[in-house]
N, C-alpha and C. Protein backbone atom coordinates (compact mmCIF):
# COMPACT_ATOMS: atom_id res chain seq x y z
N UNK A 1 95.62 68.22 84.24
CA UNK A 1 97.07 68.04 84.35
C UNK A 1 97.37 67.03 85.43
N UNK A 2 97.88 66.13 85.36
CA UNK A 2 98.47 65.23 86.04
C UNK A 2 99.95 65.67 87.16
N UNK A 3 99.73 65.20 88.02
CA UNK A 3 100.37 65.34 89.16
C UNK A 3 100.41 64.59 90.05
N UNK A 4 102.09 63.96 90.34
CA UNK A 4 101.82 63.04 91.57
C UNK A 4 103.00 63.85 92.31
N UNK A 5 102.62 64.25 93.83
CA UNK A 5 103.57 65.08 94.58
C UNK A 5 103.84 64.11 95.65
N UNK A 6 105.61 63.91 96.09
CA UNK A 6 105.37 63.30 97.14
C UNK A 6 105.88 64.13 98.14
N UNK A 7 106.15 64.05 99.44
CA UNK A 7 106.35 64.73 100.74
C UNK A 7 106.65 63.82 101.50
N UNK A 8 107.52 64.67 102.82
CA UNK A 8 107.76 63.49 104.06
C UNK A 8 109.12 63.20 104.10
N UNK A 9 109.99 63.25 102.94
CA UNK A 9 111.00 62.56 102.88
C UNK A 9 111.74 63.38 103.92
N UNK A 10 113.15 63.01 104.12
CA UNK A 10 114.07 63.65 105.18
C UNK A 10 115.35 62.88 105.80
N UNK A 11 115.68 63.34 106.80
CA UNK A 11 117.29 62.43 107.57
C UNK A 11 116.75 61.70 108.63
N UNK A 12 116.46 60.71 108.98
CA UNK A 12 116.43 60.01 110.15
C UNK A 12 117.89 59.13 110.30
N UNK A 13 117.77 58.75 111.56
CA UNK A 13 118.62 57.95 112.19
C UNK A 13 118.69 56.22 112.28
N UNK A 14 119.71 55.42 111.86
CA UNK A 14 119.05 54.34 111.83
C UNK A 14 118.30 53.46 113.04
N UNK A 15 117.26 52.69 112.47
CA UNK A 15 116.18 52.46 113.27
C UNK A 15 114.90 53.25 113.46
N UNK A 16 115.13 54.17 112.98
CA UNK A 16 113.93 54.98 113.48
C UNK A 16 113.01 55.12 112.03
N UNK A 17 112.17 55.89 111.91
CA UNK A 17 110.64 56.03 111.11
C UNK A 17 110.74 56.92 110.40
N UNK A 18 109.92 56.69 109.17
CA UNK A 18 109.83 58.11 108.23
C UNK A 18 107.79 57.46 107.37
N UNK A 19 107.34 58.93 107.16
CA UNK A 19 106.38 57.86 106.12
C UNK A 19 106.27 59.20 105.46
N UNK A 20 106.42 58.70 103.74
CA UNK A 20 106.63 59.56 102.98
C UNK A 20 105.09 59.67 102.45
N UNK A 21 104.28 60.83 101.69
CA UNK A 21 103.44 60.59 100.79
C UNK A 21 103.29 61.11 99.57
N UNK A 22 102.28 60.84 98.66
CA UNK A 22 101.97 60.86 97.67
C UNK A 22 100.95 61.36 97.34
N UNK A 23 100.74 62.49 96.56
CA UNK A 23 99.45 63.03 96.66
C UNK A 23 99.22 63.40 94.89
N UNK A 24 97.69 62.39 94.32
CA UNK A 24 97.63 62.39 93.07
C UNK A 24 96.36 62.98 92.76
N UNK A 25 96.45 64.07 91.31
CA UNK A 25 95.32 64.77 91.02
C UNK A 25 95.38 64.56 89.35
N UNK A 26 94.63 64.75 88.87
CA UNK A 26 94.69 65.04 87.43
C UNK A 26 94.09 63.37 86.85
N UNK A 27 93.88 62.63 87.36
CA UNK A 27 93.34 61.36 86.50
C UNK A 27 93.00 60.60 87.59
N UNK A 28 92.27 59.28 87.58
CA UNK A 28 91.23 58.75 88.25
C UNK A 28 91.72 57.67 89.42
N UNK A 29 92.40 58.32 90.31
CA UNK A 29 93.65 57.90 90.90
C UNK A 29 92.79 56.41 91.62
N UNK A 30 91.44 56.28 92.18
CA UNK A 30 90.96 54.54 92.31
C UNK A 30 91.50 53.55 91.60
N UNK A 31 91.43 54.13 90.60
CA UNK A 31 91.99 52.93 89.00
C UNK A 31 93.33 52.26 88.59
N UNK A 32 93.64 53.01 89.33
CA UNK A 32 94.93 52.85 89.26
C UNK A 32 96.19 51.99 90.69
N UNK A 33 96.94 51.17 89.90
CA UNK A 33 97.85 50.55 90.75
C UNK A 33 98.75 51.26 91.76
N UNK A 34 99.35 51.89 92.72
CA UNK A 34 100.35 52.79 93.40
C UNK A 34 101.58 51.49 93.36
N UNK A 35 102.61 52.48 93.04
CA UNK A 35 103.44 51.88 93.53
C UNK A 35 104.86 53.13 94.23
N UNK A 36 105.93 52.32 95.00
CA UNK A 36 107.16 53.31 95.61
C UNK A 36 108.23 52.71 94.84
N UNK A 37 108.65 53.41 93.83
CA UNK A 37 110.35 52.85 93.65
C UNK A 37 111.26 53.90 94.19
N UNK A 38 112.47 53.56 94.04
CA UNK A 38 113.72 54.29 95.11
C UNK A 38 114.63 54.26 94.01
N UNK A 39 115.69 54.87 94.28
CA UNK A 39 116.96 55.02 93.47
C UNK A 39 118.11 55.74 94.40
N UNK A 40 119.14 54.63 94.44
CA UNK A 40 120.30 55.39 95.60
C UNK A 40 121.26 56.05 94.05
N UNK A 41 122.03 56.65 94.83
CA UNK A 41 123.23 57.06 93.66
C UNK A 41 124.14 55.89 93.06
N UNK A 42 124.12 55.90 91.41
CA UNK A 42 125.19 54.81 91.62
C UNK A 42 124.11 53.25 90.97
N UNK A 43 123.03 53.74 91.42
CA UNK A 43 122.39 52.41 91.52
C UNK A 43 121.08 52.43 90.61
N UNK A 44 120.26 51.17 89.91
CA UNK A 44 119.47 51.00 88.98
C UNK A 44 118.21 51.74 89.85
N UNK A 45 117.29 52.21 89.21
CA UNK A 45 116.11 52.20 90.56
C UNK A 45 115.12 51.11 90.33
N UNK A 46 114.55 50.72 91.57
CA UNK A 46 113.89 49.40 92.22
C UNK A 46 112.59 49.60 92.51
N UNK A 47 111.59 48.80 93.00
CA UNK A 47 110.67 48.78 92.96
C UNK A 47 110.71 48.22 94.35
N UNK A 48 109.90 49.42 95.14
CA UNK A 48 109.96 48.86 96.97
C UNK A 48 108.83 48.35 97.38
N UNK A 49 107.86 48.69 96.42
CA UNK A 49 105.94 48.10 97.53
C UNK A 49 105.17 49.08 96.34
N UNK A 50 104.40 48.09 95.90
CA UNK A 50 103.05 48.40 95.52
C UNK A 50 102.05 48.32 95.93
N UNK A 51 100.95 48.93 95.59
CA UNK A 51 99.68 48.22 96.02
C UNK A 51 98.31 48.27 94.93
N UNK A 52 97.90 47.67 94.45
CA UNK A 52 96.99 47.25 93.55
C UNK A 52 95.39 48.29 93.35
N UNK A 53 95.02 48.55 92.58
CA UNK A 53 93.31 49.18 92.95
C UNK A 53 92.34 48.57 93.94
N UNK A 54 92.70 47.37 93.72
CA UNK A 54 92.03 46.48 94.90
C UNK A 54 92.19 46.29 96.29
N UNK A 55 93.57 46.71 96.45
CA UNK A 55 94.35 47.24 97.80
C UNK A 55 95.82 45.98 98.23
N UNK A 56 95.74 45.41 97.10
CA UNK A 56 96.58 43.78 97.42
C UNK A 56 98.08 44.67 97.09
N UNK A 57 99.07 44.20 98.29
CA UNK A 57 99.88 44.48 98.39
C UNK A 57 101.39 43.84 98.14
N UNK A 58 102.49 44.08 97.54
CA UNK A 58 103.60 43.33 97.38
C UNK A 58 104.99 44.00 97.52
N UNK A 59 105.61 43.54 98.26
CA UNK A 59 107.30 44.53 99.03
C UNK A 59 108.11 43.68 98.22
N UNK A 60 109.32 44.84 97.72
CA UNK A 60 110.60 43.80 97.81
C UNK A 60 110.78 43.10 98.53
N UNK A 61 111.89 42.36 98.61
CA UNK A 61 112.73 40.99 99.68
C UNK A 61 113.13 42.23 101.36
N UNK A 62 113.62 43.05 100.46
CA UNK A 62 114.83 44.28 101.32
C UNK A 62 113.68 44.61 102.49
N UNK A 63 112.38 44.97 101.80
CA UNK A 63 111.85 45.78 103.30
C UNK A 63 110.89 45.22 103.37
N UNK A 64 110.50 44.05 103.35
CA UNK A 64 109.10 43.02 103.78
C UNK A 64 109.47 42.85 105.52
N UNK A 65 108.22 43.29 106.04
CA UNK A 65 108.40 43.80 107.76
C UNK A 65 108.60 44.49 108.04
N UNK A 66 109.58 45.61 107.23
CA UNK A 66 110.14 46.68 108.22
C UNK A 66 108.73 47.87 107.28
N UNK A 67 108.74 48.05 105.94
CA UNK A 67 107.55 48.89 105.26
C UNK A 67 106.49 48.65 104.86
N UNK A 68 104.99 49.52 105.01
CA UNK A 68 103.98 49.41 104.89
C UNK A 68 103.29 50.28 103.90
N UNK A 69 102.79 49.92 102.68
CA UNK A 69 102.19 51.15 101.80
C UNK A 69 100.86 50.82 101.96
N UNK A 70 100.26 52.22 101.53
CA UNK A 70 99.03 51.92 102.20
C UNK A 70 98.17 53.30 101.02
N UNK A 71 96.62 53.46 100.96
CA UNK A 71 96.47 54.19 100.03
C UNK A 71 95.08 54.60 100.49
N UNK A 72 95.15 55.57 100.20
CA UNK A 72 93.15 56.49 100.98
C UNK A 72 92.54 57.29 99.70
N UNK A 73 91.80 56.42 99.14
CA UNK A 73 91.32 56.64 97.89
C UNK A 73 90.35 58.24 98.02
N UNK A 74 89.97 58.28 98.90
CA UNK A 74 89.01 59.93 99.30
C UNK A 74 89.85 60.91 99.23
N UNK A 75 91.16 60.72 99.63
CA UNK A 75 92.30 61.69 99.73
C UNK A 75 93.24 61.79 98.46
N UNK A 76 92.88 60.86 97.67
CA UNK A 76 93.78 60.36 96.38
C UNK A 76 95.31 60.93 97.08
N UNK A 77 95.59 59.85 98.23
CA UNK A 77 96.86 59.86 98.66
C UNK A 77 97.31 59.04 98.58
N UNK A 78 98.47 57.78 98.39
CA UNK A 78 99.39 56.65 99.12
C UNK A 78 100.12 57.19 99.78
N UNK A 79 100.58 55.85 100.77
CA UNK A 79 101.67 55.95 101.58
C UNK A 79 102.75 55.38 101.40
N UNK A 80 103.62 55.39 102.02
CA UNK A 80 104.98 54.54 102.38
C UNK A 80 105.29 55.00 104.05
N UNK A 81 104.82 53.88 104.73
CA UNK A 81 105.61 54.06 106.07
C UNK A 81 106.97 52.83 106.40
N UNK A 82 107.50 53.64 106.77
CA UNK A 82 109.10 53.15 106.75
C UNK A 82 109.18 52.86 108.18
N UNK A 83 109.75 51.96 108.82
CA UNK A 83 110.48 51.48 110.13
C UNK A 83 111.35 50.60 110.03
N UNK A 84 112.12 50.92 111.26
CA UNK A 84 113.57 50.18 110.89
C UNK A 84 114.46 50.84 109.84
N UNK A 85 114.55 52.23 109.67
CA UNK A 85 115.65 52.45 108.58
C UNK A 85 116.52 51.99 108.73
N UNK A 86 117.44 51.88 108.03
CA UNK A 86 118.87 51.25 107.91
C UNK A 86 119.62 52.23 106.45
N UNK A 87 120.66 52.60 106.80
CA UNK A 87 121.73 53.34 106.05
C UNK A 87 121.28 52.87 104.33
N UNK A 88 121.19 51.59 104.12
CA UNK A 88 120.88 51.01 102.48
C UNK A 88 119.75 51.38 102.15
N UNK A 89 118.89 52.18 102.93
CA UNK A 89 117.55 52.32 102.19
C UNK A 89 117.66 53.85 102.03
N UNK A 90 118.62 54.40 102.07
CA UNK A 90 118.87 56.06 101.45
C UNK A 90 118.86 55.93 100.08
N UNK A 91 117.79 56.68 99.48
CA UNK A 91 117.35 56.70 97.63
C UNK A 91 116.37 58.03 97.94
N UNK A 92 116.48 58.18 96.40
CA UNK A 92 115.39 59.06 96.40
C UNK A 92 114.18 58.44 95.92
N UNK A 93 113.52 58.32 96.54
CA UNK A 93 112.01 57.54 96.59
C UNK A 93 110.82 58.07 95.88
N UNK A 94 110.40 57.26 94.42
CA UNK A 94 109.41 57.96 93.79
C UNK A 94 108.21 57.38 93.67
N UNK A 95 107.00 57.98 93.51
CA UNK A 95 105.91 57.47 93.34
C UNK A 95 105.45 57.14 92.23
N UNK A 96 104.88 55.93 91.87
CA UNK A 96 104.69 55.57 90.70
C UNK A 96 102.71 55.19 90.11
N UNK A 97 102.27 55.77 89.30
CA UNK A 97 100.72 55.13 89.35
C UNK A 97 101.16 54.73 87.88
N UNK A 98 100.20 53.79 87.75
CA UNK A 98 100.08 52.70 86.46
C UNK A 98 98.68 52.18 85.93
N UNK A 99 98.05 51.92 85.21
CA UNK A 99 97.15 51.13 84.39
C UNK A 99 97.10 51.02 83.75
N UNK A 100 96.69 49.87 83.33
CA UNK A 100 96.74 49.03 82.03
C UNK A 100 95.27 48.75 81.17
N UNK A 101 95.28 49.40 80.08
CA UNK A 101 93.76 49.13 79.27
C UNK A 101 93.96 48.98 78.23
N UNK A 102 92.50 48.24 77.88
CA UNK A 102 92.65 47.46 76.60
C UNK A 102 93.06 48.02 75.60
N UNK A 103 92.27 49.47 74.96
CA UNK A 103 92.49 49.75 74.12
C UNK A 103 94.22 50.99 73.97
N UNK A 104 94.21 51.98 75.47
CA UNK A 104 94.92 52.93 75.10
C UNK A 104 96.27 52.09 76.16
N UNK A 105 96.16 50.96 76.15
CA UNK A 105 97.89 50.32 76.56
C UNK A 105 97.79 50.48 78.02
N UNK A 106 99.06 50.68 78.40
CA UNK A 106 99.69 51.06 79.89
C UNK A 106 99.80 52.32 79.88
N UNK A 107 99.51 53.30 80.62
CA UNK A 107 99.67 54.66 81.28
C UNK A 107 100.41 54.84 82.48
N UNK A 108 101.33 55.60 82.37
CA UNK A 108 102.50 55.36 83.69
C UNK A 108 102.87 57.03 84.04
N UNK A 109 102.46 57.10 85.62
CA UNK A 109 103.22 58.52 85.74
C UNK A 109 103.78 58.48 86.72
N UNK A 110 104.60 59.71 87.10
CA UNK A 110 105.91 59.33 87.85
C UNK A 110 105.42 60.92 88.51
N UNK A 111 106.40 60.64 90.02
CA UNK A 111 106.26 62.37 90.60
C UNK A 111 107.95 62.35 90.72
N UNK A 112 108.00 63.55 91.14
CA UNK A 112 109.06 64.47 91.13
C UNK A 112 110.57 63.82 92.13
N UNK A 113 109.84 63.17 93.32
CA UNK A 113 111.01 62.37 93.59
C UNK A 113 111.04 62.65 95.42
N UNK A 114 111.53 61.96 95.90
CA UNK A 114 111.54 62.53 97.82
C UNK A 114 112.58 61.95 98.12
N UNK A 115 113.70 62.96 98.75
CA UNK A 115 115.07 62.52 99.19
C UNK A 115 114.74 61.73 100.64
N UNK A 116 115.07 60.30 100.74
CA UNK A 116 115.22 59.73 101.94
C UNK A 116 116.47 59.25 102.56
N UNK A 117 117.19 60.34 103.82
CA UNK A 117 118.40 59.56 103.85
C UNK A 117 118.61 59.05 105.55
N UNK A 118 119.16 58.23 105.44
CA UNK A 118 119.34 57.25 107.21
C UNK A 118 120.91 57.57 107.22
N UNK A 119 120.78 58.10 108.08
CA UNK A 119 122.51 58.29 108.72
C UNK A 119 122.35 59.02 110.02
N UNK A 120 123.50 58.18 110.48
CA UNK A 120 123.54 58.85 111.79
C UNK A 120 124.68 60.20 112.64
């Protein structure tokens, strides 16, 4: 059974830190791409930072500098560490794994979701 759980989420203040995680079981979580999308209310959801099987990494425009994803293949965990919140980055923040193969296509799973909100 497949499972991606994330944790961490919560209220900080702006400026300050959060690092949410991700914790994947049920399929061959090395193989696979991580990625963080978000979704505020109101709004499409986005794609904040991935990071590749290989470990190559890519941020939106919004949080290039301020977030770092990061992934510990022994732990079949990713991360998202957050600094610098700011009020616009309140979404609920989901974890995303992906791969792509030849024969059985793209495989995409999603976890349950982590409320992140910045207000002061």
């Amino acid at each position: 059974q497949v499972q991606l759980v994330e944790s961490g989420g919560g209220l900080v203040q702006p400026g300050g830190s959060l690092r949410v995680s991700c914790a994947a079981s049920g399929f061959t979580f090395s193989s696979y791409a991580m990625s963080w999308y978000r979704q505020a209310p109101g709004k499409e959801r986005e794609l904040v930072a991935a990071i590749t099987s290989a470990g190559s990494t890519n941020y939106a425009d919004s949080v290039k500098g301020r977030f770092t994803i990061s992934r510990d293949n022994a732990k079949n965990t990713v991360y998202l560490q957050m600094n610098g919140l700011k009020p616009e980055d309140t979404a609920v923040y989901y974890c995303n794994a992906e791969r792509t193969m030849a024969i059985a296509g793209t495989i995409t799973y999603w976890g349950q979701g982590t409320q992140v909100t910045v207000s002061s």
